[in-house]
C-alpha atoms as a PDB file:
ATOM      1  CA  UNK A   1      24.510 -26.661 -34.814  1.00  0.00           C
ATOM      2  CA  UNK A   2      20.813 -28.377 -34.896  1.00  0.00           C
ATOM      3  CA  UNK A   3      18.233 -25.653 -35.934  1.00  0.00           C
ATOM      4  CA  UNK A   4      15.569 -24.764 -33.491  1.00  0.00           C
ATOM      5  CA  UNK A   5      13.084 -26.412 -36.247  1.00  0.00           C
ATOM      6  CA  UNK A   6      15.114 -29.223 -36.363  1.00  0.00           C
ATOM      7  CA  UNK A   7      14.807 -29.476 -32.421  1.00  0.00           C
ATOM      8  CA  UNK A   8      11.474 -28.984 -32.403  1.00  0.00           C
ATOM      9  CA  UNK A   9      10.209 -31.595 -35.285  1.00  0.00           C
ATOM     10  CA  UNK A  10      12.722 -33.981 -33.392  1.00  0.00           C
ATOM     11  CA  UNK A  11      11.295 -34.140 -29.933  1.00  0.00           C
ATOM     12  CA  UNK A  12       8.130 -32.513 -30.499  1.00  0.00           C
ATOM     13  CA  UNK A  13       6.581 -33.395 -34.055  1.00  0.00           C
ATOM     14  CA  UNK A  14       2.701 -32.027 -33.592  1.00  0.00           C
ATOM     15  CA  UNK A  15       3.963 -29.131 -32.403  1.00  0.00           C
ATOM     16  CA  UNK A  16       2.765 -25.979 -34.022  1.00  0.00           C
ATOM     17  CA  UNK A  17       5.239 -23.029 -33.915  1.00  0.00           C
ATOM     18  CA  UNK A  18       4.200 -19.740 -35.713  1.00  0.00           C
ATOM     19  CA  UNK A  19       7.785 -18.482 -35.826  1.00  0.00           C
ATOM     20  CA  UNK A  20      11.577 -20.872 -35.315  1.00  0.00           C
ATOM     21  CA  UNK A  21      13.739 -18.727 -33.652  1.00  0.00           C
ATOM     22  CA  UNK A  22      17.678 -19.552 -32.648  1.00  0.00           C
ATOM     23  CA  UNK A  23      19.186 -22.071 -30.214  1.00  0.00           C
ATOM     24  CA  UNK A  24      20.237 -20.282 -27.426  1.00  0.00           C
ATOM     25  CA  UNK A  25      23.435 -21.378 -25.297  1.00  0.00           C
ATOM     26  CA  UNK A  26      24.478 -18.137 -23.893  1.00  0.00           C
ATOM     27  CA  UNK A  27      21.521 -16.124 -21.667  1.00  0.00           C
ATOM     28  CA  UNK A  28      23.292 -13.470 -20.717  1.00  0.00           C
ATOM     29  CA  UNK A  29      21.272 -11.166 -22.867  1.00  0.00           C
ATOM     30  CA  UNK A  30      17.631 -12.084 -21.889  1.00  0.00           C
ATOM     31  CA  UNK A  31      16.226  -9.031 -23.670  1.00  0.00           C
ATOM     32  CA  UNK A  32      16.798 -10.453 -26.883  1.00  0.00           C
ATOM     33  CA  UNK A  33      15.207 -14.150 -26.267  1.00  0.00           C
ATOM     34  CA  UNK A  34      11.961 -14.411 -27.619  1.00  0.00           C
ATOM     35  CA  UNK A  35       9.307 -16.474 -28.511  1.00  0.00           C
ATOM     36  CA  UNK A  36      10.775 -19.532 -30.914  1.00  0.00           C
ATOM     37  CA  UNK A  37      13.898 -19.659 -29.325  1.00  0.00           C
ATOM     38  CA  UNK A  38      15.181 -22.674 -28.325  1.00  0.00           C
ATOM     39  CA  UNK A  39      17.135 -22.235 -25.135  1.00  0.00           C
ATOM     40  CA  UNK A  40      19.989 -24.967 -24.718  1.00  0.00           C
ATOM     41  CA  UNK A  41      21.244 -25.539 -20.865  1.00  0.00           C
ATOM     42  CA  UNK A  42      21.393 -28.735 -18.338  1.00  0.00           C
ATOM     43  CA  UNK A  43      21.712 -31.418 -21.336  1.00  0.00           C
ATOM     44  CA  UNK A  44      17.973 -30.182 -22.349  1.00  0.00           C
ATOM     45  CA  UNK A  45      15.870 -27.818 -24.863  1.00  0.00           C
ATOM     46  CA  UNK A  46      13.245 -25.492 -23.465  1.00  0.00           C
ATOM     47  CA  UNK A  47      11.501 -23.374 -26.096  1.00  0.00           C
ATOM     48  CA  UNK A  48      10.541 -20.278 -25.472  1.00  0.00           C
ATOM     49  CA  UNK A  49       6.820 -19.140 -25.993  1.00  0.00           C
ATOM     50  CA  UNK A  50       6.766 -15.855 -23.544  1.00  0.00           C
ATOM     51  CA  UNK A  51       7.702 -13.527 -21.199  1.00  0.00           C
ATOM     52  CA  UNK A  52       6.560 -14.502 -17.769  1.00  0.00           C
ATOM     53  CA  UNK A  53       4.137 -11.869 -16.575  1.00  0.00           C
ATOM     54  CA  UNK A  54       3.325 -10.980 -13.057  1.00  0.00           C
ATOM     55  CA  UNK A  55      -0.516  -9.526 -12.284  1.00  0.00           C
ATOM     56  CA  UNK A  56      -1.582  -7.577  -8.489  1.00  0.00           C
ATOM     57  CA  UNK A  57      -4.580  -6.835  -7.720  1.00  0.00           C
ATOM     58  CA  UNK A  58      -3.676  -2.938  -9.394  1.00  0.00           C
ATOM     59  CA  UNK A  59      -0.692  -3.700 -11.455  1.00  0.00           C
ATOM     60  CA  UNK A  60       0.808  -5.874 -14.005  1.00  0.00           C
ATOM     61  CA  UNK A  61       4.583  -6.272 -14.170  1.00  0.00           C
ATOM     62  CA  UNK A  62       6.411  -7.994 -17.325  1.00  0.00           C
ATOM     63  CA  UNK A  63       9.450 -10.014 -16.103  1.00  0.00           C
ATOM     64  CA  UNK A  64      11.819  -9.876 -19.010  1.00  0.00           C
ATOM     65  CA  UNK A  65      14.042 -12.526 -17.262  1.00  0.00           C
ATOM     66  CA  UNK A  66      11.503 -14.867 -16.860  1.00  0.00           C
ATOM     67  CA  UNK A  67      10.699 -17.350 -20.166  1.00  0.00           C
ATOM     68  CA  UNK A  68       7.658 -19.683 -20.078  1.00  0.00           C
ATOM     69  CA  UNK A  69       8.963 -22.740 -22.148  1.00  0.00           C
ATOM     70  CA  UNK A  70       8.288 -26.382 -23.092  1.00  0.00           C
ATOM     71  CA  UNK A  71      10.926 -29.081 -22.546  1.00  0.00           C
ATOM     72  CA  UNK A  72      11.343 -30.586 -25.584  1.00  0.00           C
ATOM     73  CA  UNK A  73      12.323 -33.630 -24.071  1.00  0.00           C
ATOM     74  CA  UNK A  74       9.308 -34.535 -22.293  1.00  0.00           C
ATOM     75  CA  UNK A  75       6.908 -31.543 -23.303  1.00  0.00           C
ATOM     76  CA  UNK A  76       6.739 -30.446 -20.004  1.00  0.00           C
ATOM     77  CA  UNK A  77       6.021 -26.870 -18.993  1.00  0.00           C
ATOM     78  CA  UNK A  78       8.543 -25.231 -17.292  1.00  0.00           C
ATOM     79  CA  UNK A  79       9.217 -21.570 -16.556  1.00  0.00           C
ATOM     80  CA  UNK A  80      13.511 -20.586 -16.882  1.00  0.00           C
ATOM     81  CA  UNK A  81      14.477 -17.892 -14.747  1.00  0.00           C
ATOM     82  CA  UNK A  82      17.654 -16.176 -16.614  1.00  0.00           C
ATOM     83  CA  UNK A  83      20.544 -13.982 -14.461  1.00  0.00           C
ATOM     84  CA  UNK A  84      19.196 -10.873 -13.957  1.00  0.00           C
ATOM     85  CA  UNK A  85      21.378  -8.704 -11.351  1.00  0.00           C
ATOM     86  CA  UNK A  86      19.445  -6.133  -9.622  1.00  0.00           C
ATOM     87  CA  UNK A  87      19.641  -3.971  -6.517  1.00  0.00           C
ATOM     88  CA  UNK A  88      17.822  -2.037  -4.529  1.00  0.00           C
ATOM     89  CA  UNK A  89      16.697  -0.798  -0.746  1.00  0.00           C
ATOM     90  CA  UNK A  90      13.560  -1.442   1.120  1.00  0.00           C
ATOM     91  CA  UNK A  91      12.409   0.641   4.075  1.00  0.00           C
ATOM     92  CA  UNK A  92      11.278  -1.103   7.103  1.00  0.00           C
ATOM     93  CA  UNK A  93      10.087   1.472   9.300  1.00  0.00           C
ATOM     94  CA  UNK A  94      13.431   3.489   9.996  1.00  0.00           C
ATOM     95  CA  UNK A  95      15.654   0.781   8.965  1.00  0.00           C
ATOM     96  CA  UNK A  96      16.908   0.960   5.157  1.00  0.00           C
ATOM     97  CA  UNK A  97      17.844  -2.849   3.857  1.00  0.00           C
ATOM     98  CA  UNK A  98      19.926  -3.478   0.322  1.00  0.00           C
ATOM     99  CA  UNK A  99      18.537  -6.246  -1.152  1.00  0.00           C
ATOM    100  CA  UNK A 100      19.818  -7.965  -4.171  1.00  0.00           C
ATOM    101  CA  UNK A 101      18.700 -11.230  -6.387  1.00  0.00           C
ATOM    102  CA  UNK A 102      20.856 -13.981  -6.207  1.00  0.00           C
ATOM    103  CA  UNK A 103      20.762 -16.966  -8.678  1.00  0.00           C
ATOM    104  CA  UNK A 104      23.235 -18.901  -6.157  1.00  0.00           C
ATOM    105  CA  UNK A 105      20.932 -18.523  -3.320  1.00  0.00           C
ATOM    106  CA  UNK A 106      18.232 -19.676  -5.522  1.00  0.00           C
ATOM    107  CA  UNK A 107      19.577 -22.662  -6.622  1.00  0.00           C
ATOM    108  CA  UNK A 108      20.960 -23.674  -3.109  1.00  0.00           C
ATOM    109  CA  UNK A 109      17.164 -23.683  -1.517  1.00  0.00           C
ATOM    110  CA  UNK A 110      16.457 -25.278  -4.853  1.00  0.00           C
ATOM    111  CA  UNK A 111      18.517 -28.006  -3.486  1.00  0.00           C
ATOM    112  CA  UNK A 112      17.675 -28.584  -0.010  1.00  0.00           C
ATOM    113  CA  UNK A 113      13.515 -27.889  -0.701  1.00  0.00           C
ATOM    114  CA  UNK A 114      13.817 -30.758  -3.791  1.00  0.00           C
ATOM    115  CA  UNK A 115      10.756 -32.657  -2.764  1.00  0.00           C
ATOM    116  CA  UNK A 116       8.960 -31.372  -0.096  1.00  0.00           C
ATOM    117  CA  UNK A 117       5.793 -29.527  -1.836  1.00  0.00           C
ATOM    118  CA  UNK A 118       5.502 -27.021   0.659  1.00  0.00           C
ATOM    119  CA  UNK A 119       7.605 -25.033  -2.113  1.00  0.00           C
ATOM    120  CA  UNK A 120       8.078 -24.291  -5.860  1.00  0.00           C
ATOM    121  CA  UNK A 121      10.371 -27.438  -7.171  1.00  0.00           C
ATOM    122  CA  UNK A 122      12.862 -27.241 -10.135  1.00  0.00           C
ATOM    123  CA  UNK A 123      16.587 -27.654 -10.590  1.00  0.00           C
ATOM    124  CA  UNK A 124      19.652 -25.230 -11.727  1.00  0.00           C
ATOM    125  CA  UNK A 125      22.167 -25.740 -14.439  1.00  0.00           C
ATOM    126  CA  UNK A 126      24.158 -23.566 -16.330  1.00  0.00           C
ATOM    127  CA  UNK A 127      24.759 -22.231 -19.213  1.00  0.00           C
ATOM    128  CA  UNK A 128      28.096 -21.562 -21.399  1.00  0.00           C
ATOM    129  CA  UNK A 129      28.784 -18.073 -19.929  1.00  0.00           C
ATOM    130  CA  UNK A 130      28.659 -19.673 -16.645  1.00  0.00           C
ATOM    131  CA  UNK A 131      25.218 -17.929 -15.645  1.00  0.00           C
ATOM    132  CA  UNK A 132      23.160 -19.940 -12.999  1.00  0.00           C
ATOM    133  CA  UNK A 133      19.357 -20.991 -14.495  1.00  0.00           C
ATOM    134  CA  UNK A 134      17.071 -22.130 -12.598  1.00  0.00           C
ATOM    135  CA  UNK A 135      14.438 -24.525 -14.521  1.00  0.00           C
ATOM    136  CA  UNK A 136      11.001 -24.214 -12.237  1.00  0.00           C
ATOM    137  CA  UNK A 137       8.120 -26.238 -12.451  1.00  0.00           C
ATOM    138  CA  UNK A 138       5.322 -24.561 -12.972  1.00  0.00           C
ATOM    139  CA  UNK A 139       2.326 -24.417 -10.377  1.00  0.00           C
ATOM    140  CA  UNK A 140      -1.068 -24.281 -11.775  1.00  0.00           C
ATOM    141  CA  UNK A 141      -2.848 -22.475  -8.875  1.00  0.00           C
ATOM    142  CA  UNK A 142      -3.252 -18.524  -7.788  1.00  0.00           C
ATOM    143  CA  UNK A 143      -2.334 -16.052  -5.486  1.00  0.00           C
ATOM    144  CA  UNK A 144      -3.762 -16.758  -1.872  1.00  0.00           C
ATOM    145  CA  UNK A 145      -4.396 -13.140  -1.392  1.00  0.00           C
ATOM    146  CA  UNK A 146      -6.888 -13.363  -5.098  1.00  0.00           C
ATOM    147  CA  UNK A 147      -8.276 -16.437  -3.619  1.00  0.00           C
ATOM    148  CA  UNK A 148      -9.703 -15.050  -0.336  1.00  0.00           C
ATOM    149  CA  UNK A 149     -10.278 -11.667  -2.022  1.00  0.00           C
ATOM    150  CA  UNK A 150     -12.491 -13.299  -4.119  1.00  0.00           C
ATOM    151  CA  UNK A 151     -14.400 -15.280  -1.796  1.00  0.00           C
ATOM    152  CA  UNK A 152     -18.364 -14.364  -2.703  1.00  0.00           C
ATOM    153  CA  UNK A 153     -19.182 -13.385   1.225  1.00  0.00           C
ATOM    154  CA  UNK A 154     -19.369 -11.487   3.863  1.00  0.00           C
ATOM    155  CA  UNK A 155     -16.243 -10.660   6.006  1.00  0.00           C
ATOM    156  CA  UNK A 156     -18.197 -11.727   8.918  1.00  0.00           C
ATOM    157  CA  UNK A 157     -18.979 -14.940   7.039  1.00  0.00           C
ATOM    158  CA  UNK A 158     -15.699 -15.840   5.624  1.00  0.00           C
ATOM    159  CA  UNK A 159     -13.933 -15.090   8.943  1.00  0.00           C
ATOM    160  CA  UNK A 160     -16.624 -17.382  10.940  1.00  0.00           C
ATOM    161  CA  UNK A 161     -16.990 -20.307   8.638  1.00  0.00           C
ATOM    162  CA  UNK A 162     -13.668 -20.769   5.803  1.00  0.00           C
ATOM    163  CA  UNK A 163     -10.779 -18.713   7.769  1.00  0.00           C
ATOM    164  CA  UNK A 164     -10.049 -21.390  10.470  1.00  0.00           C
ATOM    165  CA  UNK A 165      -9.084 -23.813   7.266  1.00  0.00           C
ATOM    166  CA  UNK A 166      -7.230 -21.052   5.656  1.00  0.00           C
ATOM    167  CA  UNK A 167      -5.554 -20.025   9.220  1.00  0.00           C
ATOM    168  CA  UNK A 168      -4.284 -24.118   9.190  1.00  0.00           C
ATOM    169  CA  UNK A 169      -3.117 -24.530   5.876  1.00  0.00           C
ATOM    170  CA  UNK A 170      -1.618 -20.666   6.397  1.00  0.00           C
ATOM    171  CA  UNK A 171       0.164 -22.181  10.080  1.00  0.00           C
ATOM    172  CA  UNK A 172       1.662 -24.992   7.572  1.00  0.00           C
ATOM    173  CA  UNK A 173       3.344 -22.680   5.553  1.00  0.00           C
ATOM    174  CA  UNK A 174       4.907 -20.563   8.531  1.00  0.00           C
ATOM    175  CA  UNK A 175       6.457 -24.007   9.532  1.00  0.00           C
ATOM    176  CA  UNK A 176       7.682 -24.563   6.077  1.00  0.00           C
ATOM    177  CA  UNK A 177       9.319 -20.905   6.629  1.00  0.00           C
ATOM    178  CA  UNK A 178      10.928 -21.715  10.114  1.00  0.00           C
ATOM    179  CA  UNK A 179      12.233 -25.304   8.167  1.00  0.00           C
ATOM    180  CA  UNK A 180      14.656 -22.933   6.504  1.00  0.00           C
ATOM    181  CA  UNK A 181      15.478 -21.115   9.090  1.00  0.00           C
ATOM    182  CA  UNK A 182      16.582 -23.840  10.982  1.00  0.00           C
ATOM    183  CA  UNK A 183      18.714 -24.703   8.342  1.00  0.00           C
ATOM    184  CA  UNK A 184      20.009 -21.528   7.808  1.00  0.00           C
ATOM    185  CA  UNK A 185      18.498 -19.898   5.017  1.00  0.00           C
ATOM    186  CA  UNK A 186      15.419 -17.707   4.735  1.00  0.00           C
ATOM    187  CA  UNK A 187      12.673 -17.087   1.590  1.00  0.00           C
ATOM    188  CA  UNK A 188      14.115 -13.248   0.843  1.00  0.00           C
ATOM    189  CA  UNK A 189      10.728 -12.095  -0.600  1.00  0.00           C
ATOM    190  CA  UNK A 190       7.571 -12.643   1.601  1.00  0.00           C
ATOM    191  CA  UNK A 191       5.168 -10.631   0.421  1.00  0.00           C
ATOM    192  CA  UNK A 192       1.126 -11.430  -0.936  1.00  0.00           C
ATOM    193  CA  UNK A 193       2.060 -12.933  -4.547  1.00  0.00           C
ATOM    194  CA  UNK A 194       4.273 -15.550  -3.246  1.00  0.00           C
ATOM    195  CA  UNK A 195       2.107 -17.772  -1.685  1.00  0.00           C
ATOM    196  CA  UNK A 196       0.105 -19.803  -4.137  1.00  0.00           C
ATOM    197  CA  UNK A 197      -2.959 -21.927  -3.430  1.00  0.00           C
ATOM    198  CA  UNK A 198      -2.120 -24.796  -6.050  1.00  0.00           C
ATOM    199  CA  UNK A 199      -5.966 -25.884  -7.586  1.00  0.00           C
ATOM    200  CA  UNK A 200      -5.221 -29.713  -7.815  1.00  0.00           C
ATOM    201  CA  UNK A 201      -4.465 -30.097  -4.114  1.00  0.00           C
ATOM    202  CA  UNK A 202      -5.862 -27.266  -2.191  1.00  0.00           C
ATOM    203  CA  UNK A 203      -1.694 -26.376  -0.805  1.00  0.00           C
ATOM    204  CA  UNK A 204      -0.359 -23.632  -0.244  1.00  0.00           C
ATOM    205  CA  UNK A 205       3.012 -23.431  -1.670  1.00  0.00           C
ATOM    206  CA  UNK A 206       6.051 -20.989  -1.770  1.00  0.00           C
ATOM    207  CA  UNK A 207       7.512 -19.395  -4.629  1.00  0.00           C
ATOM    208  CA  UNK A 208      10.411 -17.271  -5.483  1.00  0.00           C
ATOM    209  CA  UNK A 209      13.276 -17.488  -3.495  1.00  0.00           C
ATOM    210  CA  UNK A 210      15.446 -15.532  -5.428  1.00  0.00           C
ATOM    211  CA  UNK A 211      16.236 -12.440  -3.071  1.00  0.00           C
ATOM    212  CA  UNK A 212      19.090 -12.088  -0.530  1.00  0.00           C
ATOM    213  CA  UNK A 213      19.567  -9.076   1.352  1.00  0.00           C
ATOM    214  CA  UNK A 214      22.756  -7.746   3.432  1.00  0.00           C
ATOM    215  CA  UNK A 215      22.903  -8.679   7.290  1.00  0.00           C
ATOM    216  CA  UNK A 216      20.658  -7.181  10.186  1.00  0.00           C
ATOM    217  CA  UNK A 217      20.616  -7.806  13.467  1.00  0.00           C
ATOM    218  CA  UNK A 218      18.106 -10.336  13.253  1.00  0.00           C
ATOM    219  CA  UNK A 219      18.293 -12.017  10.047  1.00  0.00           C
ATOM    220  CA  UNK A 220      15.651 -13.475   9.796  1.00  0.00           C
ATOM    221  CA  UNK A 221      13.223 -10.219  10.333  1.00  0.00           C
ATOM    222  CA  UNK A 222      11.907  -9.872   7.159  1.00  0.00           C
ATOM    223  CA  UNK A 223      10.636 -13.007   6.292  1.00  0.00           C
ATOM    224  CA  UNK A 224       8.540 -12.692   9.623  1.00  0.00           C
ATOM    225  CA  UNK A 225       7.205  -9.017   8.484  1.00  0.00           C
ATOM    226  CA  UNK A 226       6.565 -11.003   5.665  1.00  0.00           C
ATOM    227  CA  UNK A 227       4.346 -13.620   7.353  1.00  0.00           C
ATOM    228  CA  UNK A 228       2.407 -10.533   9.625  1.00  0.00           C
ATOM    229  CA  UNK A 229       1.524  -9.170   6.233  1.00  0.00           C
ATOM    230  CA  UNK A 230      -0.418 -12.056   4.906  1.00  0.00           C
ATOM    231  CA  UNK A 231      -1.931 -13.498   7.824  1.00  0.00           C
ATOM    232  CA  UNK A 232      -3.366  -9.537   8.336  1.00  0.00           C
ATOM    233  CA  UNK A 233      -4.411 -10.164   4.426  1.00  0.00           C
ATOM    234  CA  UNK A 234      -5.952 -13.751   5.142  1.00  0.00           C
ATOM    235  CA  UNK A 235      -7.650 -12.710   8.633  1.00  0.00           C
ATOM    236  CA  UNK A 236      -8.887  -9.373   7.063  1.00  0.00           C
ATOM    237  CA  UNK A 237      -9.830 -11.210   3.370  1.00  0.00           C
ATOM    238  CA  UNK A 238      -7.883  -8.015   2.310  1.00  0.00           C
ATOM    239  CA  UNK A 239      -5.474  -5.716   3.226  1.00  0.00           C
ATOM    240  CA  UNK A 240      -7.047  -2.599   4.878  1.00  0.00           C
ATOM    241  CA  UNK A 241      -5.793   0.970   4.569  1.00  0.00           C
ATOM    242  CA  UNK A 242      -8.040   3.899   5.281  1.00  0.00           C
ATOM    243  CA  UNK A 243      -8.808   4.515   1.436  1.00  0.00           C
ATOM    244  CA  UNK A 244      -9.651   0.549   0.993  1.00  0.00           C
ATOM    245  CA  UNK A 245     -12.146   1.246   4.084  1.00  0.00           C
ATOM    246  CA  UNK A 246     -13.606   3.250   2.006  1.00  0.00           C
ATOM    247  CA  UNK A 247     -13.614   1.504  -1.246  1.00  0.00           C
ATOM    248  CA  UNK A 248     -15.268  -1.701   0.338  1.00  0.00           C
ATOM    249  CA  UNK A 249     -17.825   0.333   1.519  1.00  0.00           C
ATOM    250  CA  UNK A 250     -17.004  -0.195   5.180  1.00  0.00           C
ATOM    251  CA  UNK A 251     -18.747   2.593   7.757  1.00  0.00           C
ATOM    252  CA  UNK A 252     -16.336   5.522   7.667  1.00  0.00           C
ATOM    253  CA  UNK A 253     -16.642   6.681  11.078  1.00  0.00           C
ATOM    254  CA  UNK A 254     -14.746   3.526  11.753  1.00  0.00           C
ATOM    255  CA  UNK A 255     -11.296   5.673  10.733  1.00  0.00           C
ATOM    256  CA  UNK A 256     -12.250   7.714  13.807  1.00  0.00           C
ATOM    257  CA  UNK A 257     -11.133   5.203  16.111  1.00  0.00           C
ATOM    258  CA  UNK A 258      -7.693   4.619  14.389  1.00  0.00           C
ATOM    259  CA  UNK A 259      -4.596   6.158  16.502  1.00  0.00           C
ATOM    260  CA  UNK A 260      -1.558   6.153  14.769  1.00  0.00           C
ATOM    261  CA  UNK A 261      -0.455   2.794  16.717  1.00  0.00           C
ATOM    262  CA  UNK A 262      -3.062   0.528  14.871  1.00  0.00           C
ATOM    263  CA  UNK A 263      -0.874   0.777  11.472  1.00  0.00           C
ATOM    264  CA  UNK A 264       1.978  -1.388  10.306  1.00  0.00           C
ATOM    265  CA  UNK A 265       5.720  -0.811  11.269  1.00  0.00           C
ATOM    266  CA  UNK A 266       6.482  -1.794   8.025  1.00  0.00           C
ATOM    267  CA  UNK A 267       4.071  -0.576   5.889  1.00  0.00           C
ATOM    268  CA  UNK A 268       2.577   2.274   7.103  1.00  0.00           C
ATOM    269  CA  UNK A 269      -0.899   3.075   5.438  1.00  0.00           C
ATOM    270  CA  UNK A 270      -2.006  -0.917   6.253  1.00  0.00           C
ATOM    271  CA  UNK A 271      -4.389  -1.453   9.053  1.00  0.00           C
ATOM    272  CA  UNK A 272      -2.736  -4.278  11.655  1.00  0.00           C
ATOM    273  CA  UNK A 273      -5.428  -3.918  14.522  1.00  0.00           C
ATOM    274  CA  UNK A 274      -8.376  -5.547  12.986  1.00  0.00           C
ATOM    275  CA  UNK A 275     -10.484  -5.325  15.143  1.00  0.00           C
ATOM    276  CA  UNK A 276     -10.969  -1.985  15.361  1.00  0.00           C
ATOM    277  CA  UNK A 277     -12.657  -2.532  12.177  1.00  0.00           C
ATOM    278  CA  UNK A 278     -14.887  -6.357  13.051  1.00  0.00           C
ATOM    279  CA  UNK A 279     -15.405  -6.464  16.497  1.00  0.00           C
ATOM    280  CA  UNK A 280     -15.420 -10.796  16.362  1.00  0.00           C
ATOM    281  CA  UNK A 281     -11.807 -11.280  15.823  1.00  0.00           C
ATOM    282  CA  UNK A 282     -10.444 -12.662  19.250  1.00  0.00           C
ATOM    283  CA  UNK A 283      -7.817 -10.672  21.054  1.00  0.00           C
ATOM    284  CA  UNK A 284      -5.719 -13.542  20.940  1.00  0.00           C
ATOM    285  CA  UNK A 285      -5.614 -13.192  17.139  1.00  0.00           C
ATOM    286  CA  UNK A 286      -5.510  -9.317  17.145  1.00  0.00           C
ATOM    287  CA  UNK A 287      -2.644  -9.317  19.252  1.00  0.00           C
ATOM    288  CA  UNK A 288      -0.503 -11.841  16.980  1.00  0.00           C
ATOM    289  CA  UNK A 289      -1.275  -9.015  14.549  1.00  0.00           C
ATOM    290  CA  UNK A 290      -0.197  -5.738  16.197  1.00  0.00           C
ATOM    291  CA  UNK A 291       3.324  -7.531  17.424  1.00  0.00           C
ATOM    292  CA  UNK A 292       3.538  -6.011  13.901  1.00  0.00           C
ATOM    293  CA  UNK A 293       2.195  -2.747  14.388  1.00  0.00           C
ATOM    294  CA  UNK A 294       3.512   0.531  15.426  1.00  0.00           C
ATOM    295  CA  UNK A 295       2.340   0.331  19.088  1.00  0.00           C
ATOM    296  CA  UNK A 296       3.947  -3.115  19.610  1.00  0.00           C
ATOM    297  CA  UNK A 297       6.951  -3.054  22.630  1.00  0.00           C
ATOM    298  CA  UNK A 298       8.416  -6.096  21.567  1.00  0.00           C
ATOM    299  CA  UNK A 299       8.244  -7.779  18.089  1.00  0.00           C
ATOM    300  CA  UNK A 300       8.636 -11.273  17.069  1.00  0.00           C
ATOM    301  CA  UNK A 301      11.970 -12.704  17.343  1.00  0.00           C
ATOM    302  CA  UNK A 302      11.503 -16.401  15.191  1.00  0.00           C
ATOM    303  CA  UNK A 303       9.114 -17.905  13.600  1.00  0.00           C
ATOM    304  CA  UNK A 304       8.894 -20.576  16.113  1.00  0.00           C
ATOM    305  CA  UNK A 305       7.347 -17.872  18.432  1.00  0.00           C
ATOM    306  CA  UNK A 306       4.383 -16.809  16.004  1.00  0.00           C
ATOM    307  CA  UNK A 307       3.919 -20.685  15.529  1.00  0.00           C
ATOM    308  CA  UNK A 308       3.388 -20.708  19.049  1.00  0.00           C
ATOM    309  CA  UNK A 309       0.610 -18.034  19.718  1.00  0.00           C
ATOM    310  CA  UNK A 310      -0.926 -18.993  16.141  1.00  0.00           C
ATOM    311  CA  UNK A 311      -1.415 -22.642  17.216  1.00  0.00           C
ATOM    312  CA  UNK A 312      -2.913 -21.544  20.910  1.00  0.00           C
ATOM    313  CA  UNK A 313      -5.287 -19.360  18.682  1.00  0.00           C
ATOM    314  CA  UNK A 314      -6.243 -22.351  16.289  1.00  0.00           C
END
């Protein structure tokens, strides 16, 4: 078998590797792929350089299944997302939900999102053990929650003059969510680190649609709990709990007016009415937001009806 040197001085001659590793055609144990490994799958070389690593706002999170490599065929950078089976439950509110990755599902919205940039792009192939890969482009952009978060002004400023663009671009992506609805799939994993602003075009683009999750009643709930989550992050330029009041060095007596109905269903501790805490968001927004809260009667049941009340409030 070719050497990963060998691979490397063929399709990539200037490049400088500190250490060759060993050409990888089996995956199945990610742990022990590491940097100078050349990993074989889809008629292609991708060689390794790192561990993909995840960073919040609080936390950093090393995804040992996740390889940033180069394709030594055309030197692009590409990030390889290995099998990694995992399981778990979520609570939402008094409802306990098993989710699970899923490679398969992966690779089939893979497939029917190829080419619209709405979403992360790449392809699947796999490897000798029969494990699914998926081979992702990479997006050179950040988290939308960092990007507002880091906005140098005021709430009262930002909400006034920059969220009405943010609040389009953010209606864009709810309609790139109800696109796979209607076509029978959902994302799996809407949360505030997989929505990326992209820096060469301004979009706002999907990642990560590698969870599945077992039935409910309506399946399509979570991916709309999902999307109450970060527009209360993008209309708030944060996500508000009582301690964050606090830490942002908000008026404290404003906790005074909380009742126990102005929190999230889902997450409990997050603040959904905001306007208990600035006065100039419109009701019509403020009311989009506590259909997620704990004093709402009647949640959404599609995305097509939070499309409808967000476009009446653009």
């Amino acid at each position: 078998m070719t050497s990963a040197k060998e691979l490397v001085d063929l399709f990539q001659p200037d490049l400088s590797v500190r250490e060759y590793g060993r050409v990888v055609t089996d995956t199945t144990e990610f742990m022990s792929i590491g940097p100078g490994d050349v990993i074989k799958i889809g008629g292609r070389h991708y060689l390794v350089f790192r561990d993909a690593v995840e960073q919040g706002l609080a936390y950093t999170d090393n995804k040992y299944w996740v390889k940033k490599c180069k394709e030594l065929e055309t030197g692009d950078a590409k990030l390889l997302k290995l099998v990694f089976n995992e399981s778990f439950h979520l609570e939402y509110g008094c409802v306990k939900v098993k989710c699970y990755r899923s490679p398969t599902k992966e690779a089939r919205m893979l497939d029917l999102v190829h080419g619209d940039i709405r979403f992360m792009q790449g392809r699947s192939a796999e490897d000798t053990a029969g494990n699914r890969i998926r081979i992702i482009d990479i997006i050179s952009g950040k988290r939308i929650d960092h990007v507002v978060a880091n906005i140098k002004a005021s709430h009262e400023v930002y909400f006034h003059d920059l969220f009405p663009d943010i609040l389009r671009k953010f209606i864009g992506s709810c309609e790139a969510i109800q696109y796979l609805h209607d076509n029978g799939e959902r994302h799996g994993d809407i949360n505030l680190d997989h929505l990326m602003k992209e820096y060469s075009t301004g979009n706002l683009r999907w990642i990560d649609f590698d969870y599945a999750y077992e039935a409910l009643t309506n399946p399509f709930g979570l991916d709309l709990f999902g999307l109450g989550q970060l527009l209360a992050c993008l209309a708030g330029k944060w996500l508000y709990t009582p301690q964050t009041v606090i830490e942002q060095g908000m008026d404290p007596s404003l906790l005074d007016a909380l009742t126990p109905g102005d929190f999230s269903c889902v997450h409990k501790n997050e603040i959904m009415n905001l306007q208990k805490l600035f006065p100039y968001i419109p009701t019509s927004l403020n009311n989009i937001l506590l259909h997620f809260s704990e004093s709402a009667e009647v949640g959404y049941d599609s995305v097509e009806e939070l499309l409808e009340e967000l476009l009446a409030v653009m």
